[in-house]
Protein backbone atom coordinates (compact mmCIF):
# COMPACT_ATOMS: atom_id res chain seq x y z
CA UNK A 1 -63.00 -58.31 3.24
CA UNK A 2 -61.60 -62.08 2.79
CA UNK A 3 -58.51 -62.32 5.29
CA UNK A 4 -56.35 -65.44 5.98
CA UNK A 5 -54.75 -66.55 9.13
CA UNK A 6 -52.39 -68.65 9.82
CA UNK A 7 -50.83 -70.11 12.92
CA UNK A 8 -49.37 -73.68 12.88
CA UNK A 9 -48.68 -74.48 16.14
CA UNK A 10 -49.39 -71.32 18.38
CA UNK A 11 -51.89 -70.16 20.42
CA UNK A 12 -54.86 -67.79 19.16
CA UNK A 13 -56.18 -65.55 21.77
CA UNK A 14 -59.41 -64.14 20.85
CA UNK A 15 -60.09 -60.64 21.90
CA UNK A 16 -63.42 -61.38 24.14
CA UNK A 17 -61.74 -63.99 25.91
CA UNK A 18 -60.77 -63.67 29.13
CA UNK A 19 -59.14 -66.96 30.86
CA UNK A 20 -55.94 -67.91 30.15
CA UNK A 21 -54.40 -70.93 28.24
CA UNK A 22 -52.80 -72.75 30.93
CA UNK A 23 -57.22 -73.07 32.55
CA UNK A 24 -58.10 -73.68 28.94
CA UNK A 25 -55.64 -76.53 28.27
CA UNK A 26 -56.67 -78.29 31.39
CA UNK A 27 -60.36 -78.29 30.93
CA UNK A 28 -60.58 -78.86 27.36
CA UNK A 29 -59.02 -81.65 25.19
CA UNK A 30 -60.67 -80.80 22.11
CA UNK A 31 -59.04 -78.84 19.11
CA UNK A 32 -61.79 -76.37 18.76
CA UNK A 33 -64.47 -76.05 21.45
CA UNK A 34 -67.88 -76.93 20.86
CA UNK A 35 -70.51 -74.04 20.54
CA UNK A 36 -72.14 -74.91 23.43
CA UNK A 37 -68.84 -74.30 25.74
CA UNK A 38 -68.26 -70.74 23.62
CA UNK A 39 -72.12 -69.79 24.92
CA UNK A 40 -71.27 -70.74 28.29
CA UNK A 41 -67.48 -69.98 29.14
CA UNK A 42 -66.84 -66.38 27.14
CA UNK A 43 -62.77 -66.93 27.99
CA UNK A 44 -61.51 -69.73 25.60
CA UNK A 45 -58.21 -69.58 23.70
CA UNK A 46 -58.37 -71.82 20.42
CA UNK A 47 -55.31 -74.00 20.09
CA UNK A 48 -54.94 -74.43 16.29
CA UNK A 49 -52.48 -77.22 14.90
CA UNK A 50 -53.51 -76.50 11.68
CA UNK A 51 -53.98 -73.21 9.46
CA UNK A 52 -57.31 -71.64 10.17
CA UNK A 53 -58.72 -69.95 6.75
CA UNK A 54 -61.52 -66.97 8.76
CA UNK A 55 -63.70 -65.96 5.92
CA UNK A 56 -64.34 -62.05 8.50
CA UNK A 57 -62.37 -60.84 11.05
CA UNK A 58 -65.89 -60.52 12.84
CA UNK A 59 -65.56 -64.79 13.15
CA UNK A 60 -63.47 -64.14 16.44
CA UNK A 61 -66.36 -62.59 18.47
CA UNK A 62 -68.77 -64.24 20.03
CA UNK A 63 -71.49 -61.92 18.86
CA UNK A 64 -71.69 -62.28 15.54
CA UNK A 65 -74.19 -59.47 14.73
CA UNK A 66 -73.51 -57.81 11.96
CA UNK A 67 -74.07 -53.66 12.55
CA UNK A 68 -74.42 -51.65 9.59
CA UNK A 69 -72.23 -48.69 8.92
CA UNK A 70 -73.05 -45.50 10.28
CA UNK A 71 -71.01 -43.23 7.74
CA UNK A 72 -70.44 -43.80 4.04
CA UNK A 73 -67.89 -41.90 2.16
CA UNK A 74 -68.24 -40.53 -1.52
CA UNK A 75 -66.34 -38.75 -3.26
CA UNK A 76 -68.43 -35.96 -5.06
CA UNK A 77 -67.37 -32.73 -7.13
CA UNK A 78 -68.29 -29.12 -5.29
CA UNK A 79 -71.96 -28.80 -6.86
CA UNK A 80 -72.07 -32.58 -6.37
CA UNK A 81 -73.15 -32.79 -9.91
CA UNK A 82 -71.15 -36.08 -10.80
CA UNK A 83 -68.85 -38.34 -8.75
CA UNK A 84 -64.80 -37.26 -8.97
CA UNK A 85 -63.20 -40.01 -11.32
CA UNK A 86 -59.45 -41.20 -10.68
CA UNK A 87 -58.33 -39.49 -13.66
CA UNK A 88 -59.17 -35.89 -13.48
CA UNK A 89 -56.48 -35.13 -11.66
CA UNK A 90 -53.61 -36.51 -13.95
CA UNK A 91 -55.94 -34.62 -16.49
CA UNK A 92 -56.06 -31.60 -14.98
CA UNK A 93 -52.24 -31.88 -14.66
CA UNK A 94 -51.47 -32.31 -17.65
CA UNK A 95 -53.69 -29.39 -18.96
CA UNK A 96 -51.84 -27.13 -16.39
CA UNK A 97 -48.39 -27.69 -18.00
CA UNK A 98 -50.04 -28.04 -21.43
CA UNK A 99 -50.93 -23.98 -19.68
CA UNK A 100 -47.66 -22.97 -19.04
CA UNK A 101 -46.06 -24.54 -22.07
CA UNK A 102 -48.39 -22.26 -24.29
CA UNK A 103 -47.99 -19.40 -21.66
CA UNK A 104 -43.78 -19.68 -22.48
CA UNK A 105 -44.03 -20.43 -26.00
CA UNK A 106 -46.14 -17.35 -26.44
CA UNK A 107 -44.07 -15.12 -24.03
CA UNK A 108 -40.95 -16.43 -26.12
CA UNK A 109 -42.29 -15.67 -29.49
CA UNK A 110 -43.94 -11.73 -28.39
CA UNK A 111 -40.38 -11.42 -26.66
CA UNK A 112 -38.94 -12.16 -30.24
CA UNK A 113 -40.91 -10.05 -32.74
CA UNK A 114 -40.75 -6.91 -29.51
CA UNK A 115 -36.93 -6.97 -29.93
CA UNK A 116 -37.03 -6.97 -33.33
CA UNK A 117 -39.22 -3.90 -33.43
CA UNK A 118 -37.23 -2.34 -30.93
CA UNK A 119 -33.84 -2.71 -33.16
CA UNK A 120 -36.04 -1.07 -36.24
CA UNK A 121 -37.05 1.97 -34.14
CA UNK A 122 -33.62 2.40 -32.36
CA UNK A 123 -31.74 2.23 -36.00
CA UNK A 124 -34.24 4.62 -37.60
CA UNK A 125 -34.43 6.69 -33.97
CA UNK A 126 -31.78 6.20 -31.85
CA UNK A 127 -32.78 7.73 -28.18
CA UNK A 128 -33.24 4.99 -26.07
CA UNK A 129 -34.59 6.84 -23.37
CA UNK A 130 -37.15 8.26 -24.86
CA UNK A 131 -37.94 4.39 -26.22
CA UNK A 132 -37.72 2.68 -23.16
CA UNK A 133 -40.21 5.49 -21.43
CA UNK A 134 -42.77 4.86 -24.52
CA UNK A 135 -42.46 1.12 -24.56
CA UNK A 136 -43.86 1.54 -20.47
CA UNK A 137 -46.25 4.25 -21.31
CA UNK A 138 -47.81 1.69 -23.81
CA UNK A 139 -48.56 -1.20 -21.59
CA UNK A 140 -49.89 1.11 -18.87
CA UNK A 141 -52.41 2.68 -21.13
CA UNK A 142 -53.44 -1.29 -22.46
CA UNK A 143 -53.79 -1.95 -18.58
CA UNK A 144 -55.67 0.58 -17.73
CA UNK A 145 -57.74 0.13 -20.57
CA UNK A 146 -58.17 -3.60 -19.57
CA UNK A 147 -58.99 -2.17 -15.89
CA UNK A 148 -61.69 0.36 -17.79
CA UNK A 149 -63.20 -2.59 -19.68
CA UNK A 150 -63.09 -4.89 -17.15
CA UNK A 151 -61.34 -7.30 -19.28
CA UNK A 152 -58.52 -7.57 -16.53
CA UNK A 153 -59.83 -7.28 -12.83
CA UNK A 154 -58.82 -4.42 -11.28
CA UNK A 155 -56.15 -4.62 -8.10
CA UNK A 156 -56.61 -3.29 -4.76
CA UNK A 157 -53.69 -1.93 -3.70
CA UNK A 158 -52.51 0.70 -0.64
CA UNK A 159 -49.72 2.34 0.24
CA UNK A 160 -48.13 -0.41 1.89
CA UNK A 161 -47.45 -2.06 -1.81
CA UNK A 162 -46.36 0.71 -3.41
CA UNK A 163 -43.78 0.99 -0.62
CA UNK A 164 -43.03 -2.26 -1.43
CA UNK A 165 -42.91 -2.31 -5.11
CA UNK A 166 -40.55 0.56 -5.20
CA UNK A 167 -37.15 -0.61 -4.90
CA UNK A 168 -38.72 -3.25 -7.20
CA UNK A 169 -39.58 -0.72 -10.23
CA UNK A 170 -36.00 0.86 -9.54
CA UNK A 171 -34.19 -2.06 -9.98
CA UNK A 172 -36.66 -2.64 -13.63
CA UNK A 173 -36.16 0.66 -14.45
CA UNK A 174 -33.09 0.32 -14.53
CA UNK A 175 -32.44 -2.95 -15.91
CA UNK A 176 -35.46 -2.12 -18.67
CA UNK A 177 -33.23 1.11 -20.12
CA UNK A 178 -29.47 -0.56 -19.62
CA UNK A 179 -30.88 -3.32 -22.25
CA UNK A 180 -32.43 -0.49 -24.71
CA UNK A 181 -29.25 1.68 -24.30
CA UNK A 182 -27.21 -1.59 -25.24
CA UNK A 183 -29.39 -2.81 -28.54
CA UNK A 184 -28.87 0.78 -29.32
CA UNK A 185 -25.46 0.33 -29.76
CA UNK A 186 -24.88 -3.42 -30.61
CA UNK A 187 -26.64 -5.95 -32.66
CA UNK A 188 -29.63 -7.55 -30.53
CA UNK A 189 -28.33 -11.21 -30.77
CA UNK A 190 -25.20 -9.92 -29.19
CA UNK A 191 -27.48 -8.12 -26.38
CA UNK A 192 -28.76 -11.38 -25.65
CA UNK A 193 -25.83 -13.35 -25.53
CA UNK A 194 -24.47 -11.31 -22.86
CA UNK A 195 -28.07 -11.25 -21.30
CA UNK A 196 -28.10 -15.00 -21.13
CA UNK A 197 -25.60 -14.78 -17.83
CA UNK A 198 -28.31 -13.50 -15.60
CA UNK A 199 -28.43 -16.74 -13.86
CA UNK A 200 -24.85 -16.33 -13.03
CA UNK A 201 -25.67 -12.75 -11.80
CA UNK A 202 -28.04 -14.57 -9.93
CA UNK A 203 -26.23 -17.14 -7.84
CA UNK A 204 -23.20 -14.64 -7.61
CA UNK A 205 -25.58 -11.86 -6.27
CA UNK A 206 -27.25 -14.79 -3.75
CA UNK A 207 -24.11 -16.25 -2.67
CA UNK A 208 -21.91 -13.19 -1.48
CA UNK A 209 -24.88 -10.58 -1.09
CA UNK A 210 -27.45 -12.75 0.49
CA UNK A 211 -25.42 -15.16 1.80
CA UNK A 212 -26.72 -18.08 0.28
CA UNK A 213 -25.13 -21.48 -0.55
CA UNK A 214 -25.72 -23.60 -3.77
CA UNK A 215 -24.45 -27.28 -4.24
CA UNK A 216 -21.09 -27.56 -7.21
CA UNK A 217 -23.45 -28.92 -9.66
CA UNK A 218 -25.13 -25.16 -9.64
CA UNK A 219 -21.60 -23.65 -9.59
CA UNK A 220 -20.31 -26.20 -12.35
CA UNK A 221 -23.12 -25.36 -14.75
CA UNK A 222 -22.10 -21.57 -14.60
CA UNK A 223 -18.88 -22.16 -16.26
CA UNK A 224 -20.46 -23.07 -19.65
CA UNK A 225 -22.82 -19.48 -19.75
CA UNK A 226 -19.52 -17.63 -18.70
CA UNK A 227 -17.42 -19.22 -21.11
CA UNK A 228 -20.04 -19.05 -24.15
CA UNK A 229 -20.55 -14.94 -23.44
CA UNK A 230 -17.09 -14.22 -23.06
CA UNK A 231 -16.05 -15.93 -26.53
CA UNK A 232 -19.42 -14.38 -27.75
CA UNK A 233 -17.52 -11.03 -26.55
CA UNK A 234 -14.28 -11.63 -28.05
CA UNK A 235 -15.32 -13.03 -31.72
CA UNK A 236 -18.45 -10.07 -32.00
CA UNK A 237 -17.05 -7.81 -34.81
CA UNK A 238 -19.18 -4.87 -34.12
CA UNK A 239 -18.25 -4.84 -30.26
CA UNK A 240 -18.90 -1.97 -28.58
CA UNK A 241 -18.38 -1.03 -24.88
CA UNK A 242 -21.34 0.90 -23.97
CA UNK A 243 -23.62 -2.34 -26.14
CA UNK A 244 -21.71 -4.24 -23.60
CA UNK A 245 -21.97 -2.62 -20.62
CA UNK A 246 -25.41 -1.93 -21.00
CA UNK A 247 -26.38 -5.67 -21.10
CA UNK A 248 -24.26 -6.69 -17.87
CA UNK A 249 -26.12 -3.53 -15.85
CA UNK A 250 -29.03 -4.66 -17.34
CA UNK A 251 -28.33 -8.56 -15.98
CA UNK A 252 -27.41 -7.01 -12.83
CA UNK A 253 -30.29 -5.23 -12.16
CA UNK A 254 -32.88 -7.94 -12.98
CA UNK A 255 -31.22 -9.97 -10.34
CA UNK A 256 -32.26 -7.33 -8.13
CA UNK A 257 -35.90 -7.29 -9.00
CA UNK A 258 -36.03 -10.66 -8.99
CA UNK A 259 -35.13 -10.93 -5.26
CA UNK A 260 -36.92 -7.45 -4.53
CA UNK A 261 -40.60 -8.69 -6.19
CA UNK A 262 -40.52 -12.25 -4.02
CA UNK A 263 -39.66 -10.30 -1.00
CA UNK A 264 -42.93 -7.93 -1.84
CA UNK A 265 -44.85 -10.69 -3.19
CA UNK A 266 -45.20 -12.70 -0.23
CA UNK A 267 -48.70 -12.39 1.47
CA UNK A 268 -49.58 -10.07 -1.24
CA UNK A 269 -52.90 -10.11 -3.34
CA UNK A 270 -51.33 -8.29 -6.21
CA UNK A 271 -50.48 -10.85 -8.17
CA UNK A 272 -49.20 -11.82 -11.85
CA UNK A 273 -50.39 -9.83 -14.65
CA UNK A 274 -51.71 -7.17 -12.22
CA UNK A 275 -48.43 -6.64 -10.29
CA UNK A 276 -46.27 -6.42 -13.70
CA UNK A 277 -48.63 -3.52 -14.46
CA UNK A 278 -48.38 -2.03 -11.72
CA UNK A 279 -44.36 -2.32 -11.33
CA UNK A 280 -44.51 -0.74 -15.25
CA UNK A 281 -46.67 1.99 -14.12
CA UNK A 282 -44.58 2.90 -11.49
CA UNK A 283 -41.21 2.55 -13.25
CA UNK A 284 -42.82 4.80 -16.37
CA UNK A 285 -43.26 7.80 -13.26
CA UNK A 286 -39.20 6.83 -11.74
CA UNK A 287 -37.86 6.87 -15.31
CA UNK A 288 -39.74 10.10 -17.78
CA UNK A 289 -38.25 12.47 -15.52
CA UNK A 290 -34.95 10.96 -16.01
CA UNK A 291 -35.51 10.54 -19.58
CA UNK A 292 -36.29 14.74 -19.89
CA UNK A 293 -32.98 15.03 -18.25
CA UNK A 294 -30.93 12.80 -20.37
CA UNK A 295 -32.17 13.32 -23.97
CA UNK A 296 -34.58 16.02 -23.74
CA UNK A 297 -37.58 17.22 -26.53
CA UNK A 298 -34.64 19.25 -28.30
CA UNK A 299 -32.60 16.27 -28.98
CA UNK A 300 -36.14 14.10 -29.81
CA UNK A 301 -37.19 16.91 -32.18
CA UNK A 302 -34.10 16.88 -34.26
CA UNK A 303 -34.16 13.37 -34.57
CA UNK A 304 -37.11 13.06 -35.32
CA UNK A 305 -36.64 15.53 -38.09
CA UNK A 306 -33.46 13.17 -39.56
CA UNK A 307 -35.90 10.12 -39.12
CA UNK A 308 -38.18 11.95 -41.30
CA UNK A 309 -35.54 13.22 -44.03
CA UNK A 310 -34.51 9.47 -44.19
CA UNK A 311 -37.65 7.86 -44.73
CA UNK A 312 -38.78 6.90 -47.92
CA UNK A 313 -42.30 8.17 -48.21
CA UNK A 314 -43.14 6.64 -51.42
CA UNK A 315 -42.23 2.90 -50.12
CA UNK A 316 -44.16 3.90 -47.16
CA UNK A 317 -47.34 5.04 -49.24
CA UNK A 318 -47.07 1.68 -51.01
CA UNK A 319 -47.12 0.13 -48.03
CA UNK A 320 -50.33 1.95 -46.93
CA UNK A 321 -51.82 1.37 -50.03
């Protein structure tokens, strides 16, 4: 390490030295001592008029041994196969949001073509109920086969979580059938229109039920979602109340789980994919008793029957063929 000093007319006290100036300045005369006055007097102070350039700090001391160093520091990966370079981590962060971009994208687009399914079924079968309780059943069986297969690794859970994750797979359940009940009724942009409030649900539900505050920027943003759902309501030509309805219980509700799953998720090793599975397996038990109750297999076997009269077997053997 090069360093340069300057000091134009002051003093420089060297760290070995232990007499003071005012003994200094009477003895010596000379700008810089001589070596032969460093070997014998060890307390000098160097008077400088001039800048001093020091090539190493180690120039100050009178022993001017240089000791090698005892530790050296490298930076190696775990299996010390290669030294870390500067850039892997700005490359490894941008492949995790290059991750979560595909992860959304690919959420957005299933989310898509599952609504539009949804509408087909509930037009050609309209029990919602019974929907919403086969939509769970079917991503609990693909779980547990992942579990089976080990393509998904299987969660240890106790009673503890499922205590938790109950007031959790309430508040889905019923958030899950309110938004099946309302594309029943209404078209499914409409549903999600009205859906697209849940963040005011949100910081409604936080600030007077939780008690939390938010600055007016948060508050300010809220009055475009409001305003855009409530003209969405007033110019939709199909409206209905129960379509309606359905989507602001269903906004409501998902506020709850929201707040519910962080509360259980915290120091909890159920995690992600694992933990949605497991909140849809226990919602599926909360809600096909519910489901018997409302609808029932009488109601489900007649409609199935007018499904069936409807259906157009001929364009559907084309189709197979």
């Amino acid at each position: 390490m090069i360093s340069s000093l300057k000091q134009p007319a002051l003093p420089l006290h060297g760290s070995n030295f232990r007499h003071s100036r005012r003994n200094f300045l009477g003895r010596h005369s000379t700008v810089l001592p001589s070596l032969s006055a460093v070997k014998t007097t060890r307390g000098a102070v160097v008077s400088l008029s001039k800048p001093l350039h020091v090539s190493k700090v180690e120039s100050f001391s009178i022993n001017k041994e240089k000791k090698p160093s005892l530790i050296t520091c490298k930076a190696y990966e775990a299996d010390r196969s290669k030294p870390i370079v500067e850039s892997a981590e700005a490359k490894s962060e941008a492949a995790r949001k290059l991750k979560i971009g595909i992860y959304f994208a690919t959420w957005w687009g299933l989310n898509v073509i599952f609504n539009i399914y949804n509408k087909k079924v509930l037009n050609a079968y309209p029990f919602p109920w019974l929907t919403s309780t086969l939509s769970l059943a079917a991503g609990s069986i693909i779980m547990l086969i992942s579990w089976a297969l080990r393509i998904a690794e299987t969660p240890k859970t106790d009673l503890d979580f499922w205590k938790s994750l109950f007031p959790v797979a309430v508040a889905h359940t019923i958030g899950h059938v309110a938004a099946t009940v309302s594309m029943s009724k209404v078209a499914v942009s409409f549903t999600h229109i009205i859906k697209s409030g849940e963040p005011a649900f949100s910081v409604l539900v936080s600030r007077f039920i939780l008690g939390e505050t938010f600055p007016p920027a948060v508050y300010l943003s809220l009055l475009p979602i409001i305003g855009g759902c409530g003209l969405a309501a007033l110019t939709e030509l199909n409206f209905n109340m129960t379509g309606f309805m359905g989507a602001m219980i269903s906004n409501l509700a998902f506020v709850f789980r929201n707040i519910f799953s962080k509360k259980g998720m915290k120091g909890n090793a159920v995690s992600g994919m694992n933990y949605y599975a497991c909140l849809s397996m226990l919602s599926l038990l909360i809600l096909t008793p519910f489901a018997f109750a409302v609808e029932g297999p009488q109601m489900w076997a007649v409609g199935f029957r007018e499904a069936l009269s409807q259906l157009d077997l001929r364009s559907f053997g084309n189709l197979m063929t």
